[in-house]
Every structure is written in structure tokens, then in C-alpha cells.
N, C-alpha and C. Protein backbone atom coordinates (compact mmCIF):
# COMPACT_ATOMS: atom_id res chain seq x y z
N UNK A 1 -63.60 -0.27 -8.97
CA UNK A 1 -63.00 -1.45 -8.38
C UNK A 1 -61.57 -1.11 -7.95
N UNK A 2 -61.49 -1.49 -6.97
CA UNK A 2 -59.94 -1.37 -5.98
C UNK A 2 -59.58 -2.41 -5.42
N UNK A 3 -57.93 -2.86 -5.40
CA UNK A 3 -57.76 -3.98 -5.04
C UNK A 3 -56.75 -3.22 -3.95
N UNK A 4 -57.01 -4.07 -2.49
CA UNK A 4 -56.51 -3.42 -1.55
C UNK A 4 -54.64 -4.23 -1.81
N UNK A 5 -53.73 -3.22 -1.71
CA UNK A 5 -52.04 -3.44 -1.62
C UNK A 5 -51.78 -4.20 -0.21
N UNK A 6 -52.56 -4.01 0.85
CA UNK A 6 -51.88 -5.31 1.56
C UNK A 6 -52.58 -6.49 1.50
N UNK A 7 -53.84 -6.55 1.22
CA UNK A 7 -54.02 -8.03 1.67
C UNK A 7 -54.70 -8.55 0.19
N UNK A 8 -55.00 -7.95 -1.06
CA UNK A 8 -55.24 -8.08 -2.22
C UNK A 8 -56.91 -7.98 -2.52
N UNK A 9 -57.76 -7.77 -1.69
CA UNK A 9 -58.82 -7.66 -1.50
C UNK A 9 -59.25 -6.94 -2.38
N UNK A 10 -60.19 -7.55 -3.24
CA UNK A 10 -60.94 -6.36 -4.42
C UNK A 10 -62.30 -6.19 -3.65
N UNK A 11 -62.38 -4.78 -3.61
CA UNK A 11 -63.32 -3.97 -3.27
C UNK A 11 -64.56 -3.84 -4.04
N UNK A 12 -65.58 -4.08 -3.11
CA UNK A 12 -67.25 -4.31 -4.52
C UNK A 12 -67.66 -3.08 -4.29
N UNK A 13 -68.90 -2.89 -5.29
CA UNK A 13 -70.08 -1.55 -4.78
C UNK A 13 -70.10 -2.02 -3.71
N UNK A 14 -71.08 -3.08 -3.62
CA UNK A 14 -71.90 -3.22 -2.11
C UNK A 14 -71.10 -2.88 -0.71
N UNK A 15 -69.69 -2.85 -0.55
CA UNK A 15 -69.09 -2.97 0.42
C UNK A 15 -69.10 -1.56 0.96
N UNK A 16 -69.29 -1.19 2.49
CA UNK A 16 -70.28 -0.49 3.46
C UNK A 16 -69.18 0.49 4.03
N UNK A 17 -67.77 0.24 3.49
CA UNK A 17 -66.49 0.97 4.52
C UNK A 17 -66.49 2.28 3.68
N UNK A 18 -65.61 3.49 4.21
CA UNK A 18 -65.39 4.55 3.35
C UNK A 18 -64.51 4.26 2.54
N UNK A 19 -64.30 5.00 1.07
CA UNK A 19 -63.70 4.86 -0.07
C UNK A 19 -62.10 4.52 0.16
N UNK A 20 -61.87 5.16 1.45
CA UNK A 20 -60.58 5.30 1.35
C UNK A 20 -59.79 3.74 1.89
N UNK A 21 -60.69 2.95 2.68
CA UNK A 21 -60.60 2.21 3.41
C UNK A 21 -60.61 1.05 3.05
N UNK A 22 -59.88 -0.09 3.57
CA UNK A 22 -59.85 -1.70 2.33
C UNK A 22 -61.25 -2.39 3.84
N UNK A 23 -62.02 -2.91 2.82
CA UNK A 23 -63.47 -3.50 3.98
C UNK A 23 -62.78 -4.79 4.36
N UNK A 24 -62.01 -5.91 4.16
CA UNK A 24 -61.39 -6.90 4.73
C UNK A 24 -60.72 -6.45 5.55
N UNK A 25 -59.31 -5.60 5.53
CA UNK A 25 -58.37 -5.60 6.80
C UNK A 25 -58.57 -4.26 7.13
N UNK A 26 -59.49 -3.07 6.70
CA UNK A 26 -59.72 -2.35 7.79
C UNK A 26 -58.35 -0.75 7.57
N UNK A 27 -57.47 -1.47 6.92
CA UNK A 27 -56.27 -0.65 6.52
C UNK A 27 -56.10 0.25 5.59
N UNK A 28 -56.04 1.66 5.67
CA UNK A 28 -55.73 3.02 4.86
C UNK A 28 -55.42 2.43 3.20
N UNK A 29 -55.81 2.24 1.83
CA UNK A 29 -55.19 2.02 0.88
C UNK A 29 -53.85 2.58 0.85
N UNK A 30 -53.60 4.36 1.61
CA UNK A 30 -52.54 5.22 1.27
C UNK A 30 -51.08 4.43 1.79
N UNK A 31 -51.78 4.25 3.26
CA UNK A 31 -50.83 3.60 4.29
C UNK A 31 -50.26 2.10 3.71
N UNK A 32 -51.19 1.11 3.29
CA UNK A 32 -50.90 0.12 2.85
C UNK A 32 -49.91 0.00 1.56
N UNK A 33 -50.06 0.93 1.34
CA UNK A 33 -49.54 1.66 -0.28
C UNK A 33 -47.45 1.59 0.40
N UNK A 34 -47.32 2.69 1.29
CA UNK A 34 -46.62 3.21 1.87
C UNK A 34 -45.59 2.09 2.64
N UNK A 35 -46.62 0.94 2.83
CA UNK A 35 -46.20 -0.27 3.98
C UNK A 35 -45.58 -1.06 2.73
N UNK A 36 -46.19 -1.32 1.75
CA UNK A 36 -45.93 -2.11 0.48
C UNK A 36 -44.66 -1.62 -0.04
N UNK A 37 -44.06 -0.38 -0.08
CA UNK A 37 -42.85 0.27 -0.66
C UNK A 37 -41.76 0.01 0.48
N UNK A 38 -42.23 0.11 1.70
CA UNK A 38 -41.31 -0.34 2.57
C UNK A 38 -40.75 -1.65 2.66
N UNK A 39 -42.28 -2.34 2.36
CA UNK A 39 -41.31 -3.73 2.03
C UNK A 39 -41.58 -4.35 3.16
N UNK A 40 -42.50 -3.93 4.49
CA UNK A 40 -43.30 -4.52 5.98
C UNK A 40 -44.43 -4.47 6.21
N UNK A 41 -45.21 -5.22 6.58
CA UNK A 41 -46.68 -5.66 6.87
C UNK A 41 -46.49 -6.07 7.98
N UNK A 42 -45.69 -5.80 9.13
CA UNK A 42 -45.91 -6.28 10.48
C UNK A 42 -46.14 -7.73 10.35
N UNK A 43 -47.45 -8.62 11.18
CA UNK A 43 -47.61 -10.24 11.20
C UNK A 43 -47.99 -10.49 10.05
N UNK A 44 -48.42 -9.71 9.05
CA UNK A 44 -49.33 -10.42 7.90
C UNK A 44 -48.22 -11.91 6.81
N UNK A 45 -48.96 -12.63 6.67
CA UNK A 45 -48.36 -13.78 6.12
C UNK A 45 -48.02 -13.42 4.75
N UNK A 46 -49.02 -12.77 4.14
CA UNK A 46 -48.65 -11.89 2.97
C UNK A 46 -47.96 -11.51 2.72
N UNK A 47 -46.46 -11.66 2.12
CA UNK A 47 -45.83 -10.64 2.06
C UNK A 47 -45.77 -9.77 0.84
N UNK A 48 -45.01 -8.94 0.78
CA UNK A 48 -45.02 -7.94 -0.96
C UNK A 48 -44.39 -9.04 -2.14
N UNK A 49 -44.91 -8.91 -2.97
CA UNK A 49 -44.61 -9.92 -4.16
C UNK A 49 -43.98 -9.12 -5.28
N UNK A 50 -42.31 -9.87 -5.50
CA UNK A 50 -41.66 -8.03 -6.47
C UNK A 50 -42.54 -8.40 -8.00
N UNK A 51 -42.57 -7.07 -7.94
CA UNK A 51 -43.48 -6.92 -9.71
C UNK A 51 -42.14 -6.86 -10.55
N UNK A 52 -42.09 -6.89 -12.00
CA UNK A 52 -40.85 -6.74 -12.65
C UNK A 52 -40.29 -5.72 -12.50
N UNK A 53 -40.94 -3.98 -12.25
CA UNK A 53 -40.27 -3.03 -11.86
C UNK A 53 -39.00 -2.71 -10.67
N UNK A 54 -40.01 -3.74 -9.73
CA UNK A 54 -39.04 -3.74 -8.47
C UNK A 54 -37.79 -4.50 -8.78
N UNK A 55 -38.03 -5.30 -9.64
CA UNK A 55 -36.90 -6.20 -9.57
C UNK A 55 -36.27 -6.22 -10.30
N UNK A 56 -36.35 -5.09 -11.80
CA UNK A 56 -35.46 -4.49 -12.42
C UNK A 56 -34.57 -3.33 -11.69
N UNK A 57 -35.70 -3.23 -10.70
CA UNK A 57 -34.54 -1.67 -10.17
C UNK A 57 -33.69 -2.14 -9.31
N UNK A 58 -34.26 -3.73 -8.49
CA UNK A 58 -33.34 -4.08 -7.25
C UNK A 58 -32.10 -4.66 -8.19
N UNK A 59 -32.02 -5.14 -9.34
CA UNK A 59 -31.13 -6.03 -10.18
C UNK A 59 -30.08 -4.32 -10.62
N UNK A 60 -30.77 -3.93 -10.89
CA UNK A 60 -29.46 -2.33 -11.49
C UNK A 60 -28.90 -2.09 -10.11
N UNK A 61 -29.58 -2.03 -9.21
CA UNK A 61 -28.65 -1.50 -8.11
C UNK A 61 -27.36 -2.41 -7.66
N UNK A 62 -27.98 -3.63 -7.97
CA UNK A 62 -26.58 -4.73 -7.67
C UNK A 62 -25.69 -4.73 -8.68
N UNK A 63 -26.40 -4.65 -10.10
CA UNK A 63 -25.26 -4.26 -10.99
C UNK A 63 -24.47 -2.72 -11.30
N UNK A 64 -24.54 -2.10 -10.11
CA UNK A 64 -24.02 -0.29 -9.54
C UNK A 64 -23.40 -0.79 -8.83
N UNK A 65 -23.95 -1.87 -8.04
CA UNK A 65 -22.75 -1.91 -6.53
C UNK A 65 -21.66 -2.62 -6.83
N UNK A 66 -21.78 -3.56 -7.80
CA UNK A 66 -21.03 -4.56 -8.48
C UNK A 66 -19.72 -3.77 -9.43
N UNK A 67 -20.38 -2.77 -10.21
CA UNK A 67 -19.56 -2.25 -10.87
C UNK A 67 -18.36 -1.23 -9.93
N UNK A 68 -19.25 -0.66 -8.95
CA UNK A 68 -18.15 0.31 -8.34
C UNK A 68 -17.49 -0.79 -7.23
N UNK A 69 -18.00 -1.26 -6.72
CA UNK A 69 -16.27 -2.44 -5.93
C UNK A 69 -15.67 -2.76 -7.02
N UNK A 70 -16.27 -3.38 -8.23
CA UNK A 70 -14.33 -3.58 -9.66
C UNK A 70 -14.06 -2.86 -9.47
N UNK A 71 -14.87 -1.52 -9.41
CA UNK A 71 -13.49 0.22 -10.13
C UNK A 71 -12.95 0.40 -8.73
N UNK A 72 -13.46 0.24 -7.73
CA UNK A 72 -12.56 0.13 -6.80
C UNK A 72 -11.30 -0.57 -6.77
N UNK A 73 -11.92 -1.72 -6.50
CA UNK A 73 -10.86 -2.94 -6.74
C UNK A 73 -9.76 -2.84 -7.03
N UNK A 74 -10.10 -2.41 -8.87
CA UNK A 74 -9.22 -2.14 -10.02
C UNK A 74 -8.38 -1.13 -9.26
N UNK A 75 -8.83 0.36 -9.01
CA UNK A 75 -7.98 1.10 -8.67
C UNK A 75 -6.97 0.90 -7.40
N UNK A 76 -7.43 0.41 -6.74
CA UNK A 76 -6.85 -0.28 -5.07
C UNK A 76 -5.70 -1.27 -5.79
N UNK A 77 -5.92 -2.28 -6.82
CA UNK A 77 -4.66 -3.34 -7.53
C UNK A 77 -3.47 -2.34 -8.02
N UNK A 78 -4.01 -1.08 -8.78
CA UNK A 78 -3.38 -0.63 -9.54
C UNK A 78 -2.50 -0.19 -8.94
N UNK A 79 -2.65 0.84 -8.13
CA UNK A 79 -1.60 1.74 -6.97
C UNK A 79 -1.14 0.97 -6.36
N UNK A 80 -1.40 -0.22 -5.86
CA UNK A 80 -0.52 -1.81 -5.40
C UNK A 80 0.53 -1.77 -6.09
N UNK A 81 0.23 -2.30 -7.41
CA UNK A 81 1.22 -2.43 -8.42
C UNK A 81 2.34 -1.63 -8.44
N UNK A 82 1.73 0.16 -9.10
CA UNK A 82 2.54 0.85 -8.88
C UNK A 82 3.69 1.73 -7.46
N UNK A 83 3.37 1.38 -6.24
CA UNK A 83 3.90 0.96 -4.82
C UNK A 83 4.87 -0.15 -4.91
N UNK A 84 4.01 -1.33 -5.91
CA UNK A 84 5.00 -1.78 -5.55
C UNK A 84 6.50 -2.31 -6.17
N UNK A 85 6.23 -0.82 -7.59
CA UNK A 85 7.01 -1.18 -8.70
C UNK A 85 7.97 0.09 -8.25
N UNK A 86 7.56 0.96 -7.68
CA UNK A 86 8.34 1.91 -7.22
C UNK A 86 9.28 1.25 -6.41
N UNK A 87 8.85 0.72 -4.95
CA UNK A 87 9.96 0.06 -3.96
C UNK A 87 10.43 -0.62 -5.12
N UNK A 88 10.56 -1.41 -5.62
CA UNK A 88 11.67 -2.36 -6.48
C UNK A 88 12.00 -1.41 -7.33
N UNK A 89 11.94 -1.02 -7.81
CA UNK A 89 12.96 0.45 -8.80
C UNK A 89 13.94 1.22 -7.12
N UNK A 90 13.29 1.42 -6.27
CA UNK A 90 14.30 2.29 -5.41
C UNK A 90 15.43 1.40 -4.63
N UNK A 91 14.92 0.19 -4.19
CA UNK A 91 15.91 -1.22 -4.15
C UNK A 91 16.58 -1.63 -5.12
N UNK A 92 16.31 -1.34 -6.58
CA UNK A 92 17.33 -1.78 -7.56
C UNK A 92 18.63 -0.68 -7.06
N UNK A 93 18.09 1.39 -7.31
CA UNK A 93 18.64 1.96 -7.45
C UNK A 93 19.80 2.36 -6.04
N UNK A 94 19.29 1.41 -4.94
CA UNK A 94 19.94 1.76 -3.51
C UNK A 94 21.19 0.31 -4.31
N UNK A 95 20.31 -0.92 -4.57
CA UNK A 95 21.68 -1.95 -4.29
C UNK A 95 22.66 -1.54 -5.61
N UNK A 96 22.31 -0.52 -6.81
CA UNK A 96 23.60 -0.14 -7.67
C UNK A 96 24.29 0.74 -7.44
N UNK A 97 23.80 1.81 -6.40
CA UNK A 97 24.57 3.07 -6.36
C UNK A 97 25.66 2.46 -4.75
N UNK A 98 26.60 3.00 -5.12
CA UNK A 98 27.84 1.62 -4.09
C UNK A 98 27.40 3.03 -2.68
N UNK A 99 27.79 2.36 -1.38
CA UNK A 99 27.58 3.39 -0.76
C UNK A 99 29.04 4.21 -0.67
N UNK A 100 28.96 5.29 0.52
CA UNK A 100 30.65 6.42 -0.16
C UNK A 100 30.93 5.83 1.51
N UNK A 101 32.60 5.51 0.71
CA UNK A 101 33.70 5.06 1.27
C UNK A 101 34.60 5.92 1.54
N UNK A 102 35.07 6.30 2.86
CA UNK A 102 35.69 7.33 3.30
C UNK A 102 37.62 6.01 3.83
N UNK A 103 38.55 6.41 3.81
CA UNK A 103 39.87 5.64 3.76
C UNK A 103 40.62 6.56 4.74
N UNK A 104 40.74 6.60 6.00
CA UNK A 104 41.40 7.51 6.54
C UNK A 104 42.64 6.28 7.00
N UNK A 105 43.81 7.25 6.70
CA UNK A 105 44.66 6.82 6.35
C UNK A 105 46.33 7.44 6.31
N UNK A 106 47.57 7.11 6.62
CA UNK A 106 48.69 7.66 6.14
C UNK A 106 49.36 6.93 5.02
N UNK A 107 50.30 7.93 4.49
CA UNK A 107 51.15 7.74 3.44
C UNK A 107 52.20 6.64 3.47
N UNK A 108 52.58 6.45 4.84
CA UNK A 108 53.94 5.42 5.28
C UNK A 108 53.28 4.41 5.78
N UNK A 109 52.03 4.79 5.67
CA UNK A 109 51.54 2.74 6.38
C UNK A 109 51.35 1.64 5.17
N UNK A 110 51.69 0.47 5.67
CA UNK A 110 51.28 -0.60 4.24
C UNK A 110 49.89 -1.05 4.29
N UNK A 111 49.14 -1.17 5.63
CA UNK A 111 47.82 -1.98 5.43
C UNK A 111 47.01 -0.25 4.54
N UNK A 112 47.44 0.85 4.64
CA UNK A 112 46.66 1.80 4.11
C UNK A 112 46.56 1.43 2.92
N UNK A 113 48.17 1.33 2.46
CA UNK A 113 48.10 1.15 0.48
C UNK A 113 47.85 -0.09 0.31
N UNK A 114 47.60 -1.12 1.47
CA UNK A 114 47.11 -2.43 0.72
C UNK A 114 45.53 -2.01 0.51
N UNK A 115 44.72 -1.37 1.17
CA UNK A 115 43.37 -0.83 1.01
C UNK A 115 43.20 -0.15 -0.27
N UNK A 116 44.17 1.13 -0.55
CA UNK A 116 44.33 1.51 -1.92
C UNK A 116 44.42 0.89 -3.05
N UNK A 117 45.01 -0.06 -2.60
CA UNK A 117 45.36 -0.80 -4.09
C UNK A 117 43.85 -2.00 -4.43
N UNK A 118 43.41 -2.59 -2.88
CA UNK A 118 42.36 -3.07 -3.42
C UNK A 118 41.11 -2.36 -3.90
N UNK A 119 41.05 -1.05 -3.19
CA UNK A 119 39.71 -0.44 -4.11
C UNK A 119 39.97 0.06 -5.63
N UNK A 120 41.16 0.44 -5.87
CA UNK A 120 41.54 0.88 -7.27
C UNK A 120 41.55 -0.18 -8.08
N UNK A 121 41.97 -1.95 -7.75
CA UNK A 121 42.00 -2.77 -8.36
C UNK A 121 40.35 -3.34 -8.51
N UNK A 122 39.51 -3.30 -7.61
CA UNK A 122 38.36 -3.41 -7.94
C UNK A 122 37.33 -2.17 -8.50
N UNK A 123 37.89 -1.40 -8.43
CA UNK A 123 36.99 0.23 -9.52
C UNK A 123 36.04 0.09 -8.55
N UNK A 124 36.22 0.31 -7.08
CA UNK A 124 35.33 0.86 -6.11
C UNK A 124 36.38 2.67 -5.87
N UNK A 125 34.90 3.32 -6.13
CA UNK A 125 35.30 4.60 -5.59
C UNK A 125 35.22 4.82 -4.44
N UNK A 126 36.52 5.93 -3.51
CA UNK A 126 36.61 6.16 -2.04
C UNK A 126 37.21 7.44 -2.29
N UNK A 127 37.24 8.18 -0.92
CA UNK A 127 37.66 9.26 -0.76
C UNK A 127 38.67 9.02 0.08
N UNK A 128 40.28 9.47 0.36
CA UNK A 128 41.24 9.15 0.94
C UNK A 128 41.46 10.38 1.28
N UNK A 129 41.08 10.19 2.95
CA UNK A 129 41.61 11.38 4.04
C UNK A 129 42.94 10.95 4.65
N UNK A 130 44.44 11.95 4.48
CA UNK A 130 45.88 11.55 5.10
C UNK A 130 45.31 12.56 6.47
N UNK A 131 44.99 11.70 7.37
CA UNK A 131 45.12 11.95 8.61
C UNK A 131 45.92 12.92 9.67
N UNK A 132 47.49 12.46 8.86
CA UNK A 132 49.26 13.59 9.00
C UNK A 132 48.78 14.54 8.51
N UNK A 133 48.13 14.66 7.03
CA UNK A 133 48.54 15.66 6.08
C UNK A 133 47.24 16.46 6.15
N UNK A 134 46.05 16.11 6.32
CA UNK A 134 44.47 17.07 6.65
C UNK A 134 44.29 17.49 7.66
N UNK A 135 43.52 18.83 7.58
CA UNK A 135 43.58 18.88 8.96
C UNK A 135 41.55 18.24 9.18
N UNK A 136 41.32 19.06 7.86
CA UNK A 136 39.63 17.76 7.83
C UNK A 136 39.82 16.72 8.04
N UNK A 137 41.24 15.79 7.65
CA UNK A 137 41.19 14.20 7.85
C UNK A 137 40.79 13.95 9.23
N UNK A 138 42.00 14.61 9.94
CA UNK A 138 42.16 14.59 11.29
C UNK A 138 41.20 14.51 12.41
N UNK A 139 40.64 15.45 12.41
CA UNK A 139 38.91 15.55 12.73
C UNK A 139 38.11 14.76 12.42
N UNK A 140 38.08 14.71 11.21
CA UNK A 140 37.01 13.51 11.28
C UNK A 140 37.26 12.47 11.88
N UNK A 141 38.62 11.66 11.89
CA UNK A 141 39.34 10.77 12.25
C UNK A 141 38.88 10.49 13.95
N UNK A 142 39.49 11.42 14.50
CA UNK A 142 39.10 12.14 15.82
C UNK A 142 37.51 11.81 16.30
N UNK A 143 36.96 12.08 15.35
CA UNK A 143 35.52 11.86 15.53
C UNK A 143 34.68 10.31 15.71
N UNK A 144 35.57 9.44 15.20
CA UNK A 144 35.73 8.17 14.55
C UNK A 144 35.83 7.66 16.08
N UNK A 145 36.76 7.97 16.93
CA UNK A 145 36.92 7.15 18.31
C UNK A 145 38.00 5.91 18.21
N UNK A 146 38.49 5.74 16.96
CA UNK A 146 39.37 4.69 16.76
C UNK A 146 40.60 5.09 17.07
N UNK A 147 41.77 4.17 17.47
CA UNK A 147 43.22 4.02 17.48
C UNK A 147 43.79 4.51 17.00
N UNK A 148 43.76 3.42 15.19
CA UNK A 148 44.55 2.92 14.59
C UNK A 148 44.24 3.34 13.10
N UNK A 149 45.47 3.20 12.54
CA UNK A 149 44.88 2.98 11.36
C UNK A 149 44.98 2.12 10.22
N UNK A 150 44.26 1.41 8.78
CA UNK A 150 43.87 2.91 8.18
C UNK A 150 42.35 2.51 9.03
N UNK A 151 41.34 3.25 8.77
CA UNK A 151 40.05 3.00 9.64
C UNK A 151 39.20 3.41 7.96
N UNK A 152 38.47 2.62 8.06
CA UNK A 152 37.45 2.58 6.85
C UNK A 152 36.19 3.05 6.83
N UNK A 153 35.25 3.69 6.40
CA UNK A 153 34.22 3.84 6.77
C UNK A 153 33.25 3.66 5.21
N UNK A 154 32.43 2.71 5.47
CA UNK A 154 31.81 2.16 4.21
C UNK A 154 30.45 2.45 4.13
N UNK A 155 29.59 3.54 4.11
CA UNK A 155 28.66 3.68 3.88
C UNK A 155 28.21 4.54 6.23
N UNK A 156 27.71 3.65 6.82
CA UNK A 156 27.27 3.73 8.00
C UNK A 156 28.72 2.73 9.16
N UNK A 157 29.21 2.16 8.67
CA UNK A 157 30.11 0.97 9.30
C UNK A 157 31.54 1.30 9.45
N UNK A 158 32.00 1.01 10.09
CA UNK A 158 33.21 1.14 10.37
C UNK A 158 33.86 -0.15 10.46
N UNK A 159 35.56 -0.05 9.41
CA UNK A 159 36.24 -1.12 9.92
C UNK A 159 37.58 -0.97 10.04
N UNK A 160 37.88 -1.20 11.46
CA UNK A 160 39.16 -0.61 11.83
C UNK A 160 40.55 -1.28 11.50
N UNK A 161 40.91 -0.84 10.54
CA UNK A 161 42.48 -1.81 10.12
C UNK A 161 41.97 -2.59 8.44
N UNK A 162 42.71 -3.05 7.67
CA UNK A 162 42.38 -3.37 6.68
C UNK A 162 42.26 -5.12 7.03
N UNK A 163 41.01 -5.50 6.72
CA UNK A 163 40.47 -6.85 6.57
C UNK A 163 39.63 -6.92 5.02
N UNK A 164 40.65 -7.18 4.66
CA UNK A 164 40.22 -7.56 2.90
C UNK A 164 38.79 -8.65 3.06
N UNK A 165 38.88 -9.10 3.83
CA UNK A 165 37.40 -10.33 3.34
C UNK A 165 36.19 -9.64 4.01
N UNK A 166 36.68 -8.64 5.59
CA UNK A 166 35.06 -7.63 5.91
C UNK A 166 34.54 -6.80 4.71
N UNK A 167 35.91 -5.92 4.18
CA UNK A 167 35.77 -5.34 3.19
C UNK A 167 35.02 -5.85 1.90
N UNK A 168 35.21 -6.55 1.58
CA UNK A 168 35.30 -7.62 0.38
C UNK A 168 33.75 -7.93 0.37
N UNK A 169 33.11 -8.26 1.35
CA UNK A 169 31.99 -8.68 1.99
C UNK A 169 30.77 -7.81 1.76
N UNK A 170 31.27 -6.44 2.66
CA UNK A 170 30.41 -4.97 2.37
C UNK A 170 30.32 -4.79 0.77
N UNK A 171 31.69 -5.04 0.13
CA UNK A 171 31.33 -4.12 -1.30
C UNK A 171 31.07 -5.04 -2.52
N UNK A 172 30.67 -6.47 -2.24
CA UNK A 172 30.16 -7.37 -3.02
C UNK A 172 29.91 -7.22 -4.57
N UNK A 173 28.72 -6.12 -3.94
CA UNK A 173 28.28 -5.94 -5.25
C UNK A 173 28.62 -4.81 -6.36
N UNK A 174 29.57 -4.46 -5.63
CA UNK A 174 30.66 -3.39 -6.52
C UNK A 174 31.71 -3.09 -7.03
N UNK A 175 32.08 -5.25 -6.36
CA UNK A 175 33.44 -5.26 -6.99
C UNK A 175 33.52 -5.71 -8.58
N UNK A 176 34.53 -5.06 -9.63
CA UNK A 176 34.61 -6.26 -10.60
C UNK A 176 34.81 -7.61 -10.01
N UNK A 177 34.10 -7.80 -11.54
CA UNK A 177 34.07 -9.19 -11.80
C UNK A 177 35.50 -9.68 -12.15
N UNK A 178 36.15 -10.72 -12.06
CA UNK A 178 37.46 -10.62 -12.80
C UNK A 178 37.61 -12.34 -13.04
């Protein structure tokens, strides 16, 4: 006794087709076999009916696919995190480290030593180039395109002449507190 896989047909003695052959639809057992794993029967209304095997194996595969998008996931959040704990550690370490302040400058001017006295009174560090007295000041100075002096240079910026509140402004976060 054989029950044909596409159309369910149990096969008698009496029935007149070759062994291999289902006598209702006429169709290969092998082929039908083959059509059944595929999961297509062309028009047949019949379709494949999952046995518990199939549908233990179709259920593990969703719980495989399930598991690797979390570990994905997970790993994709994680390196987020750490991206985005790095930028805020390198933004902490850019807005504490003050940027370098270059003071070009002479000895006989007052807006120079009024500049001096405000970065020393606020414990901002600068480097003071005498313009007269370097001949590196000079040059660089030169390089600067400015007038006058003293000429400031605060990181990328330039400010020509001492303006305590531009100043004041740029180094915010480096002045004492007082």
C-alpha cells in the first residue's frame, strides 16, 4: 500500500498503473515526492500540509534568524555607544585643553601690557612674541598682514588691538572663576 504525496491517493492491488506511478493523478511518486519538498503543485487545490518535522525545522530557522539580527543589533548598539562615547570624551578633551595663544606685541605699548596683565590675571597661558626684540616675532608678525599692535592670535583667529570683551569671549572657558 502507497499513498500517493500529491494528491493522497492510496494505491490498491487491483490498480492497473506501473508501481512507480500514483493511478488517480497519473504523477511520478519520486517527482511528487520532490514537488512536495518544494512546497508547489502547480493548479492542484491541495496544497502540502506541514507535518511536525517541517514545522519544527521552519520554527528553528526563525528562531536562527531571530537570534542573529539581536547579535547583530546588539553589536551595531554597542559600537554606537562606544562612537559615541568616544566623540564626547574628544569634545570634553578639545573644550578643556585652552587653544595656544600667541601675543605679538612691544614692551612700550600699554594696550600690550593691558593684554598681559589680563591673561596672567586670568591663568590663561600665551606665548609673548616682542616684535622690536625677535626676529621670529617679527616674521611671524609680518605674516599676520596686520598694522598694529598688540595683534592676538587665539587658537585659528585673530584680534587686532586689545578688546578685552572679544578676548574675554574666545577664552570663556579658561578664564578663572573669581
Amino acid at each position: 500500500m502507497r499513498t500517493c504525496p500529491k494528491c493522497n491517493y492510496i494505491r490498491k492491488e487491483t490498480d492497473s498503473c506501473p508501481e512507480w506511478q500514483c493511478p488517480s493523478c497519473q504523477v511520478a511518486y519520486n517527482k511528487a515526492a520532490d514537488l512536495q519538498g518544494a512546497g508547489s503543485y502547480g493548479n492542484n487545490p491541495r496544497r502540502h500540509v506541514n507535518t511536525s518535522a517541517d514545522t519544527s525545522s521552519s520554527a528553528w530557522k526563525w528562531v536562527v534568524l531571530v537570534l542573529v539580527l539581536a547579535g547583530v543589533s546588539l553589536q551595531s548598539y554597542s559600537s554606537w555607544k562606544k562612537t559615541r562615547a568616544h566623540r564626547a570624551e574628544m569634545s570634553q578633551q578639545a573644550a578643556t585643553s585652552q587653544p595656544v595663544i600667541v601675543l605679538y606685541g612691544t614692551t612700550w605699548c600699554g594696550y600690550c601690557a593691558a593684554a598681559r596683565e589680563f591673561f596672567n590675571a586670568n591663568g590663561i597661558a600665551y606665548k609673548d612674541l616682542d616684535v622690536e626684540k625677535s626676529n621670529e616675532g617679527y616674521q611671524a608678525y609680518k605674516t599676520l598682514g596686520v598694522q598694529g599692535i598688540p595683534a592676538i592670535v587665539i587658537g585659528n583667529d585673530l584680534i587686532e588691538g586689545f578688546d578685552e570683551g572679544r578676548v574675554r569671549k574666545k577664552l570663556e572657558p579658561w578664564l578663572r572663576k573669581s
